[in-house]
Protein backbone atom coordinates (compact mmCIF):
# COMPACT_ATOMS: atom_id res chain seq x y z
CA UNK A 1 143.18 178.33 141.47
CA UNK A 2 145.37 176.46 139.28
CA UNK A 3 147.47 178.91 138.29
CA UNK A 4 148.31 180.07 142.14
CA UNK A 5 148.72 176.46 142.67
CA UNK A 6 150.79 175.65 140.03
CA UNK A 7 152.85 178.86 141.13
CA UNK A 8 153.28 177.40 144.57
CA UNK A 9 154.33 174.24 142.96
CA UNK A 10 156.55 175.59 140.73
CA UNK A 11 158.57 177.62 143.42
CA UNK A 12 158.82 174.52 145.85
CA UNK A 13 160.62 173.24 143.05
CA UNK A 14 163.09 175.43 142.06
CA UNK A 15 163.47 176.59 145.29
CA UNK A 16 164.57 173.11 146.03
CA UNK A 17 167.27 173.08 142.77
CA UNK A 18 168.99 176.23 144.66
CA UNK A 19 168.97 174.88 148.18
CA UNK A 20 172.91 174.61 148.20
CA UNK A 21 173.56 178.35 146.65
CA UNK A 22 171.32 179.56 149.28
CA UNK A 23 172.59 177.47 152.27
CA UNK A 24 175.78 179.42 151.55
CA UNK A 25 174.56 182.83 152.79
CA UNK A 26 176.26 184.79 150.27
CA UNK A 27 174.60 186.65 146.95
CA UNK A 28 177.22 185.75 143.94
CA UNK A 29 178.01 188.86 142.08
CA UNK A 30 175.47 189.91 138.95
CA UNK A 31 176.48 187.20 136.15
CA UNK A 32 175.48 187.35 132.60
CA UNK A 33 173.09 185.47 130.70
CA UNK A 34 173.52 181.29 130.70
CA UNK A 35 173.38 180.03 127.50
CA UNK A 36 171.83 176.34 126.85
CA UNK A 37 171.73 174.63 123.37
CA UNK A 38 168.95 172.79 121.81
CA UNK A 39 168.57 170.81 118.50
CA UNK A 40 165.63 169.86 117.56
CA UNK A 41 164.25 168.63 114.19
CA UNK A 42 162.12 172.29 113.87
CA UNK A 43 161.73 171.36 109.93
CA UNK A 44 161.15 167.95 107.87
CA UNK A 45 159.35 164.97 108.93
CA UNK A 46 160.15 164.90 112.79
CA UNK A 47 159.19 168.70 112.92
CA UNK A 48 156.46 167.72 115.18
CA UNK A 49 158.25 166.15 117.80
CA UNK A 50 161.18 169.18 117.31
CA UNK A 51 158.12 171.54 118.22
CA UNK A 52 157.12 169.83 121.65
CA UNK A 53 160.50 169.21 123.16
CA UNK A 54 161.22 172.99 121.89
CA UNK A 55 157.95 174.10 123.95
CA UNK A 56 158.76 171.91 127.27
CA UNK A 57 162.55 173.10 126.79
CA UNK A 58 161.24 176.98 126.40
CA UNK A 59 158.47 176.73 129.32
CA UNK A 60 161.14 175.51 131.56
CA UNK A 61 163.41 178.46 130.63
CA UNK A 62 160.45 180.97 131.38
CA UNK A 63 159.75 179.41 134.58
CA UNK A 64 163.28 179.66 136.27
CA UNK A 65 163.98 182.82 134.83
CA UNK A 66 160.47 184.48 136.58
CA UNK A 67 161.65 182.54 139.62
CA UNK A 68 164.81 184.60 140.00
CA UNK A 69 167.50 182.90 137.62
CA UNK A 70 170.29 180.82 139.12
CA UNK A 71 171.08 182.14 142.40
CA UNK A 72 174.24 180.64 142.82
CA UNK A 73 174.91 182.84 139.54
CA UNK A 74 173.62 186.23 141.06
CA UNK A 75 170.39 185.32 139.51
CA UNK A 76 171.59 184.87 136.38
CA UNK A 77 169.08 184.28 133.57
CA UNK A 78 169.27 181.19 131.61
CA UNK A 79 169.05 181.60 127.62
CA UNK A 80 167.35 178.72 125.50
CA UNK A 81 169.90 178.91 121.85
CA UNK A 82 167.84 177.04 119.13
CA UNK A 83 169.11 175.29 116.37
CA UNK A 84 166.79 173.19 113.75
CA UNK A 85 168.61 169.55 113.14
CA UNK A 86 166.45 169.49 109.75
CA UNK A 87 165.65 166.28 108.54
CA UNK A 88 168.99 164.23 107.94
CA UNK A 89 172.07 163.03 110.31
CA UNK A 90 173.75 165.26 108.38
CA UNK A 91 172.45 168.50 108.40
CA UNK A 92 171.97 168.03 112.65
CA UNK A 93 175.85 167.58 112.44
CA UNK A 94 176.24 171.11 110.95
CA UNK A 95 173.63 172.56 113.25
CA UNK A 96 175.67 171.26 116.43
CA UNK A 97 179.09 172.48 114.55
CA UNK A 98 177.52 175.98 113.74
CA UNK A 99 176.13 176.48 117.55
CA UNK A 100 179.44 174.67 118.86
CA UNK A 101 181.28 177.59 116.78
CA UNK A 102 179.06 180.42 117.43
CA UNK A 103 178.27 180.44 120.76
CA UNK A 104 181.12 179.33 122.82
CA UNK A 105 179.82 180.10 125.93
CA UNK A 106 177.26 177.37 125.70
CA UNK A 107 177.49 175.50 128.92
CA UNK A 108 175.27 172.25 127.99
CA UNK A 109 172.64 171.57 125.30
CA UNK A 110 170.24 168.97 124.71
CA UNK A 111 168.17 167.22 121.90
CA UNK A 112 167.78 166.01 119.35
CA UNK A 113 165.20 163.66 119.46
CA UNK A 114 165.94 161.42 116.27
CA UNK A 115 168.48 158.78 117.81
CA UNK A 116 170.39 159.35 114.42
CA UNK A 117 170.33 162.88 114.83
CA UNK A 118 171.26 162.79 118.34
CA UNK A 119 174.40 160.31 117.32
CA UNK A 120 175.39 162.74 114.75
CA UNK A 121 175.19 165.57 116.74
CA UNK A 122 177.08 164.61 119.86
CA UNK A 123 180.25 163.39 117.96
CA UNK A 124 180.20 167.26 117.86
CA UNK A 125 179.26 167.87 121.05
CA UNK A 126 181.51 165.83 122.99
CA UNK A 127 184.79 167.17 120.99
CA UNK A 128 183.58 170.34 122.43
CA UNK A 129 183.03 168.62 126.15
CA UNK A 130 179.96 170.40 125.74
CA UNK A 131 177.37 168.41 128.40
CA UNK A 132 174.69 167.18 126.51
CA UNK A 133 170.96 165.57 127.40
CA UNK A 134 169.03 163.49 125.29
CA UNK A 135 165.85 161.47 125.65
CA UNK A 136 166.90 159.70 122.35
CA UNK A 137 166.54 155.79 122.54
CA UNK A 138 169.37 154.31 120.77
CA UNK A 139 171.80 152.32 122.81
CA UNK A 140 174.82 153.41 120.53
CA UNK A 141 174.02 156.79 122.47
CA UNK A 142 175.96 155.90 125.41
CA UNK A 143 178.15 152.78 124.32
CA UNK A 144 180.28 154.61 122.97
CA UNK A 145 182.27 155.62 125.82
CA UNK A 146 181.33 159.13 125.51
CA UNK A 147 181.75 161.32 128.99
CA UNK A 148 180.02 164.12 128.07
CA UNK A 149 176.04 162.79 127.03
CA UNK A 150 173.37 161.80 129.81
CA UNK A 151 170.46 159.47 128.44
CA UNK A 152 167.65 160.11 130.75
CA UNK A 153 165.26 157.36 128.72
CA UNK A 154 165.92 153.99 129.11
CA UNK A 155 167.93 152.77 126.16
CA UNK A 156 166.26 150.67 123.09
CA UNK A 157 167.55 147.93 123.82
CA UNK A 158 166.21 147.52 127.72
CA UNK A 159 162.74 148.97 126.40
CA UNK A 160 162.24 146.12 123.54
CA UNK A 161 163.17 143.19 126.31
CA UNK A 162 160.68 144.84 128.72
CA UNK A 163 158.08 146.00 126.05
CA UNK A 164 157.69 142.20 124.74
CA UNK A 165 156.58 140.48 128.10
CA UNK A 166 154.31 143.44 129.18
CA UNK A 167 152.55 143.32 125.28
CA UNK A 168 152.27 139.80 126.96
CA UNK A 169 151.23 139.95 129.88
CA UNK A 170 148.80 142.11 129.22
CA UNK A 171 147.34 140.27 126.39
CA UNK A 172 147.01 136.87 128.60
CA UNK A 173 144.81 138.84 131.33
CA UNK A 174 142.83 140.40 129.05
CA UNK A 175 142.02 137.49 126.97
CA UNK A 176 143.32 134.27 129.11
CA UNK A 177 145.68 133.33 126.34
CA UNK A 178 149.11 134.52 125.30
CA UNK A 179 149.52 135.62 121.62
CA UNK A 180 151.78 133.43 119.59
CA UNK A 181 152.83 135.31 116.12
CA UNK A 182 153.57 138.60 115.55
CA UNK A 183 154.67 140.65 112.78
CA UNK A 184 157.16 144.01 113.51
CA UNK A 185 156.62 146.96 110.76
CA UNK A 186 159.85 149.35 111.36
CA UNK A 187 161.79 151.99 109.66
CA UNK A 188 165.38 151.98 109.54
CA UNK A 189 166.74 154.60 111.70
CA UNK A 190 169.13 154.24 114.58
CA UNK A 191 165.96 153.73 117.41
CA UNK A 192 163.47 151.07 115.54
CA UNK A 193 166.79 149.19 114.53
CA UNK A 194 168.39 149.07 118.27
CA UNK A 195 164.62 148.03 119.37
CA UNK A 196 164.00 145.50 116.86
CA UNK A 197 167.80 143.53 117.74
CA UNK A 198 166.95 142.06 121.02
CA UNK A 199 164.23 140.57 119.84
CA UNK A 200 165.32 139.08 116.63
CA UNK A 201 167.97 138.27 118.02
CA UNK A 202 166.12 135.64 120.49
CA UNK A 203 163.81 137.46 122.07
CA UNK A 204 161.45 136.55 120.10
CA UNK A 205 161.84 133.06 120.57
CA UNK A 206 162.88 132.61 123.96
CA UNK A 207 158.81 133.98 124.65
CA UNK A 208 157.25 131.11 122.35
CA UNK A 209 156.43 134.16 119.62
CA UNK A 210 156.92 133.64 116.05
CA UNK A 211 157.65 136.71 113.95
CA UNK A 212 155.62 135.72 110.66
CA UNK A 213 156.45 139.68 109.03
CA UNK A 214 159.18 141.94 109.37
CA UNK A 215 158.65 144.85 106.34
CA UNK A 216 161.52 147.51 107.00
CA UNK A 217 161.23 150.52 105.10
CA UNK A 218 163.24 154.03 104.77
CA UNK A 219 161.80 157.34 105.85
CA UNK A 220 159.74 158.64 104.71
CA UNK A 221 156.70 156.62 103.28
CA UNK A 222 155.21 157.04 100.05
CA UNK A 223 152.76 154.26 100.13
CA UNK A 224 151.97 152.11 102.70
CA UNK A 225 149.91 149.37 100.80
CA UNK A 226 152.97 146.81 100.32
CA UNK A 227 153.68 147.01 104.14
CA UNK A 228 150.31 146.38 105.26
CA UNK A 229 149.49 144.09 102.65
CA UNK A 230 152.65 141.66 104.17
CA UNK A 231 150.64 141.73 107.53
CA UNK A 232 147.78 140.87 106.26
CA UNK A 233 148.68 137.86 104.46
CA UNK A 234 150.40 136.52 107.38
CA UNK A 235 147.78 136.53 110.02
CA UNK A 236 149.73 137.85 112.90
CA UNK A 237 148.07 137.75 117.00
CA UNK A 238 149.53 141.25 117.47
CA UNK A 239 151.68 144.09 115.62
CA UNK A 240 154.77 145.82 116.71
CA UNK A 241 154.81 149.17 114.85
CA UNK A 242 158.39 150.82 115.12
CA UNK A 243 158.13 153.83 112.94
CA UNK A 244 159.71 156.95 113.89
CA UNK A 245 157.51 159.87 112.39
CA UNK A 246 153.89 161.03 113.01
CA UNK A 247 153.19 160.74 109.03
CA UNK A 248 154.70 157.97 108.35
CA UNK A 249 152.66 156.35 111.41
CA UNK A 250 149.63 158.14 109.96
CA UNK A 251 149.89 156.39 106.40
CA UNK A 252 150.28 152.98 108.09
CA UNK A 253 147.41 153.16 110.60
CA UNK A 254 144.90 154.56 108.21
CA UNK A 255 145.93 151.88 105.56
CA UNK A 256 145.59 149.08 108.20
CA UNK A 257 141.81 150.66 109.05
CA UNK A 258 140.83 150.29 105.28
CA UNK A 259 142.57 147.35 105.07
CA UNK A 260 140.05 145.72 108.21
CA UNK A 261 142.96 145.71 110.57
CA UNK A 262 142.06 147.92 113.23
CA UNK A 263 142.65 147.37 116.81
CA UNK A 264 139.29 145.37 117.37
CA UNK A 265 141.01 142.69 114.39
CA UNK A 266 144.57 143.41 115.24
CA UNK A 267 146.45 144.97 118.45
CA UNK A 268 149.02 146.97 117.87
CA UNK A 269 152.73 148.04 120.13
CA UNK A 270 154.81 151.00 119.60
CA UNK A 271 157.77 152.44 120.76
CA UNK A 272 158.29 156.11 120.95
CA UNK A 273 156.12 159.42 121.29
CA UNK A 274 154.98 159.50 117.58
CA UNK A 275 152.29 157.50 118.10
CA UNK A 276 150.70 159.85 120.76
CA UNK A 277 151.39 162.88 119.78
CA UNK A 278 148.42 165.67 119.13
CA UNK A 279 149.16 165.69 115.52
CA UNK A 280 148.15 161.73 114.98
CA UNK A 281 144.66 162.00 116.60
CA UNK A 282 144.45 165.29 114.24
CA UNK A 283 145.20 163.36 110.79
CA UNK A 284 143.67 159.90 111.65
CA UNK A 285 140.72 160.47 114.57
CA UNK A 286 139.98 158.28 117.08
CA UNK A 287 138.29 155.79 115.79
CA UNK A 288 141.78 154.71 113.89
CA UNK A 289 143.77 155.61 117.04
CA UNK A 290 141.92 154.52 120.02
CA UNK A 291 143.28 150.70 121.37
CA UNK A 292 147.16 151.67 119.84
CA UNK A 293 149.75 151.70 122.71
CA UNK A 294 153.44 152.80 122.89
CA UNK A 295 156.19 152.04 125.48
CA UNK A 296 157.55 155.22 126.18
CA UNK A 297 160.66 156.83 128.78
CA UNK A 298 158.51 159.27 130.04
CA UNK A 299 155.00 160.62 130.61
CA UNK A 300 152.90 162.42 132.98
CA UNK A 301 152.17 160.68 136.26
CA UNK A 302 150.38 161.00 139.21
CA UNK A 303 151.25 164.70 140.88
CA UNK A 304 152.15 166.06 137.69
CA UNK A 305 148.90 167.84 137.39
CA UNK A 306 149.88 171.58 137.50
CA UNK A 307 152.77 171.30 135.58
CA UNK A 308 150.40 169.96 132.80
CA UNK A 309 147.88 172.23 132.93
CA UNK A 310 149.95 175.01 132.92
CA UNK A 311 151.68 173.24 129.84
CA UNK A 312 147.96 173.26 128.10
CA UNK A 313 147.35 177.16 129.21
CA UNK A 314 150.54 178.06 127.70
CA UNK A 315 150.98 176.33 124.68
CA UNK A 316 146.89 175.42 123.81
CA UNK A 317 147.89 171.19 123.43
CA UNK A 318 145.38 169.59 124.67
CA UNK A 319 147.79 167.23 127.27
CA UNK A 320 151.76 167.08 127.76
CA UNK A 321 153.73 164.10 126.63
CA UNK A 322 157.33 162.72 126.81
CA UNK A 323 158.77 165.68 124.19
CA UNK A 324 157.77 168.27 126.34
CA UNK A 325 157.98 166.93 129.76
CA UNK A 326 161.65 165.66 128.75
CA UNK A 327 162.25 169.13 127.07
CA UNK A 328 161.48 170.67 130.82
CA UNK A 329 163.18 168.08 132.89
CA UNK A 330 166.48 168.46 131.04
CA UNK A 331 166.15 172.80 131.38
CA UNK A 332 166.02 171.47 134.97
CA UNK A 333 169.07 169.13 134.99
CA UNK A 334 170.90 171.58 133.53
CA UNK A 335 170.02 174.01 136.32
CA UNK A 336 170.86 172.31 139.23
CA UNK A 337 174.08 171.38 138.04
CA UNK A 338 174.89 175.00 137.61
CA UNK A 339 173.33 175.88 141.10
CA UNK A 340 175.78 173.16 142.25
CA UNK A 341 178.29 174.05 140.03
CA UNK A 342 178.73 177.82 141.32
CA UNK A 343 179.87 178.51 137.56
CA UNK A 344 179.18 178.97 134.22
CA UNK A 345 181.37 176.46 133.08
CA UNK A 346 181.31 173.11 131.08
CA UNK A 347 183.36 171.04 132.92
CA UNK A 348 182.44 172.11 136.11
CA UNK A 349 178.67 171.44 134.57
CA UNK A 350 179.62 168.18 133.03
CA UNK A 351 180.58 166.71 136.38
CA UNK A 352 177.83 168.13 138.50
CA UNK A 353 175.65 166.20 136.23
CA UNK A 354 177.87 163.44 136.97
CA UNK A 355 177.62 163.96 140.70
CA UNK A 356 174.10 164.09 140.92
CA UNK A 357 172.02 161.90 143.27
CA UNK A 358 168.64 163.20 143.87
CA UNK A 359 165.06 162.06 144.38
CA UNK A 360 163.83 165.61 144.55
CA UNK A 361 164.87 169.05 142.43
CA UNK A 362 164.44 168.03 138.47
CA UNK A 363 164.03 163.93 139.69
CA UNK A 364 160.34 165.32 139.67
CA UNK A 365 160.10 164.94 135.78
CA UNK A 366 160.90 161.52 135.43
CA UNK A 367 159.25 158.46 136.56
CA UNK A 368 160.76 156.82 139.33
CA UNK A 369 162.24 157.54 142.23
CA UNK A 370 165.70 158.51 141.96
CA UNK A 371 168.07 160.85 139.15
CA UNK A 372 171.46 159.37 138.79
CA UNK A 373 173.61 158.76 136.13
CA UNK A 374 175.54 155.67 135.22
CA UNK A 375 179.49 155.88 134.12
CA UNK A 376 178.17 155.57 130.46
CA UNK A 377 175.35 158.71 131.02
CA UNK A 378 171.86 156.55 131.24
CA UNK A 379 169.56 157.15 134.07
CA UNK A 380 169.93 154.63 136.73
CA UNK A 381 166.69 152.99 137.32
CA UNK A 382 164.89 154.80 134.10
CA UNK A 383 161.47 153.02 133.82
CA UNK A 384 159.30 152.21 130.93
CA UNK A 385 156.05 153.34 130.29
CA UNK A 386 152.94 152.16 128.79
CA UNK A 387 150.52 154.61 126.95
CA UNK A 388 147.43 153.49 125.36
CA UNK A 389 144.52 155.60 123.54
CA UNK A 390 141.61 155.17 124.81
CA UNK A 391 138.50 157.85 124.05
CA UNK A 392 140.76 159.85 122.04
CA UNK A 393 143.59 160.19 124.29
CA UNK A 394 146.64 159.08 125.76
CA UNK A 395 146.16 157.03 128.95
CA UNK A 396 149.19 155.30 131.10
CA UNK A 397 148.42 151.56 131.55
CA UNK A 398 151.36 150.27 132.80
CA UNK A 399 153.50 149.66 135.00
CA UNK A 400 150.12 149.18 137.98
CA UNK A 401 152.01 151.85 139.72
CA UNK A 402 151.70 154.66 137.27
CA UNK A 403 148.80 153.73 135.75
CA UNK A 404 145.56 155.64 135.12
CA UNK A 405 143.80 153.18 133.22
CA UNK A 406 143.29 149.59 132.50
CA UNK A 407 144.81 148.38 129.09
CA UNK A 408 142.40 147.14 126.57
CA UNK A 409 143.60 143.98 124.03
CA UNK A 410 140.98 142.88 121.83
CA UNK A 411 139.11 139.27 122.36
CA UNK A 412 140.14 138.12 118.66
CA UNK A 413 143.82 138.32 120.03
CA UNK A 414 143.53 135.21 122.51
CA UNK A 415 141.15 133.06 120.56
């Protein structure tokens, strides 16, 4: 039943992506296959994360290709051209000049999930005017007065001055009292670091919170016993945990357990799908997991059932997060420019992106109500979401109208 649901689902959708190809009348002559990039971190300590958006990305493909292609292309099939971003800025840069030289028919790309990656790579990317989708945080992303990259999250810097008065606000009416200290454990790549400013930089202070610990530490960990020992000793009310890899995020949480700083002593904020990815609850369990929450750009919501369940048939994870969902949703984008498009062709891609003003078509996998594009590339409108474990698994909490569950913040934190 799901499965001839989901099928019914899935062709409303794309049916709705070609509505203007087929409101022409006319079949477009046979075309050949439309290539889309994606770099991913497939090796190294973000390989995780390169996985999911790679399975999202790939299920996507499948789906409009067993749907009938792009019909405004003759039903063209669309190709998914993989490239593994590794595990420095540097090596993504040569993965984005190797599939910028090799395949120059690519007509848009996305990735590549490490905001220092993804900065890297689309220095590349726009010299080729190649249209390229990421769900990377950083800010410098799009201030950079690129014309050819489209942030669908919301950038870093809107998430941290959101992210701080939620943590709050949900502390208060859980406990009837606001936290006053906390303590920020980050790494140093571009994300955490764009994150971390606003807050420093007043944030902080302007919300009558005093940041008693700030350890910063390069990727990736060897020990996490000096880091957690600095929390400790200064007694924060809550943690903000900016770390950009599922080991690294393993080594801390486990060390804060032994150390008899759990959630029940000690709540802890995120940023970013590392923290709720498959892979943590694997290394840690749930007992070390369940109370941590992340503010996120995307996640499941309500009506995204059969997409996720389909997800979970295909790839055996047991739910579908922001990697994958983003992964799909940009496949999507990238279609409906090229149904709009009528061509194969970059520019012509680049500014149907541009163009587009939708609450329906690939809108559907991304919170909120509307897909639309500033003049810098970010997502008008692009939400933040809250994600809490809770039973060993990912639950939305906030905003009320996304959320599934109530968020839980310990009594210790408010007395």
């Amino acid at each position: 039943m799901v499965g001839r649901t989901y099928r019914l689902w899935r062709a409303a959708v794309l049916a709705g992506i070609a509505v203007t190809a087929l409101a022409a009348g006319v079949a477009p002559a046979p075309a050949k296959d439309v290539e889309m990039a994606l770099i991913a971190p497939i090796s190294g300590p973000w390989a995780r994360q390169g996985y999911l958006v790679r399975a999202g990305a790939q299920m996507a493909i499948d789906d409009l290709n067993k749907a009938g292609g792009i019909k405004a292309l003759g039903g063209a099939k669309m190709k998914l051209i993989v490239a593994d971003a590794g595990d420095t800025p540097e090596k993504a840069k040569d993965a984005a000049q190797r599939l910028v030289s090799q395949y120059p028919d690519l007509v848009a790309g996305e990735g590549s999930w490490l905001s220092s990656f993804t900065l890297a790579v689309t220095e590349v990317t726009e010299r080729a005017h190649l249209p390229w989708l990421t769900l990377s945080y950083s800010d410098a992303i799009t201030n950079r007065g690129f014309h050819y990259i489209f942030q669908s999250s919301m950038p870093a810097d809107e998430q941290a001055r959101q992210t701080l008065p939620t943590a709050l606000a949900l502390a208060e009416k859980a406990t009837g009292a606001k936290p006053k200290t906390v303590a920020i454990i980050q790494d140093n790549t571009a994300a955490p670091m764009s994150f971390v400013k606003p807050m420093v930089s007043g944030g902080l202070e302007k919300a009558g919170v005093k940041l008693v610990a700030h350890p910063i530490f390069t990727p990736p960990l060897s020990d996490a016993t000096p880091i957690v020992q600095a929390i400790r000793t200064a007694h924060p009310d809550f943690l903000f945990e900016l770390v950009s890899s599922v080991p690294d995020n393993a080594l801390i949480l486990e060390k804060l357990a032994e150390m008899g700083l759990s959630h029940a002593r000690l709540p802890l904020v995120g940023n970013g799908s590392p923290l709720v990815t498959p892979e943590l609850l694997k290394v840690t369990g749930p007992e070390i997991v369940d109370g941590v929450m992340t503010g996120l750009a995307n996640w499941p919501i309500k009506g995204d059932e059969q997409l996720v369940a389909e997800f979970k048939k295909r790839t055996g994870e047991p739910w579908m997060g922001q990697d994958s969902l983003c992964g799909y949703g940009h496949v999507m984008i990238v279609a409906a420019a090229l149904e709009a498009a009528k061509a194969a062709d970059r520019e012509k891609v680049n500014a149907a992106i541009h163009a587009m003003d939708t609450t329906t078509g690939p809108a559907r996998f991304f919170p909120g109500d509307r897909l639309k594009f500033d003049d810098k590339g970010r997502r008008i409108g692009a939400p933040l979401i809250v994600v809490q474990w809770q039973k060993g698994e990912p639950v939305t909490v906030a905003p009320p109208q996304f959320a599934a569950a109530r968020a839980i913040w310990p009594k210790q934190a408010g007395e």
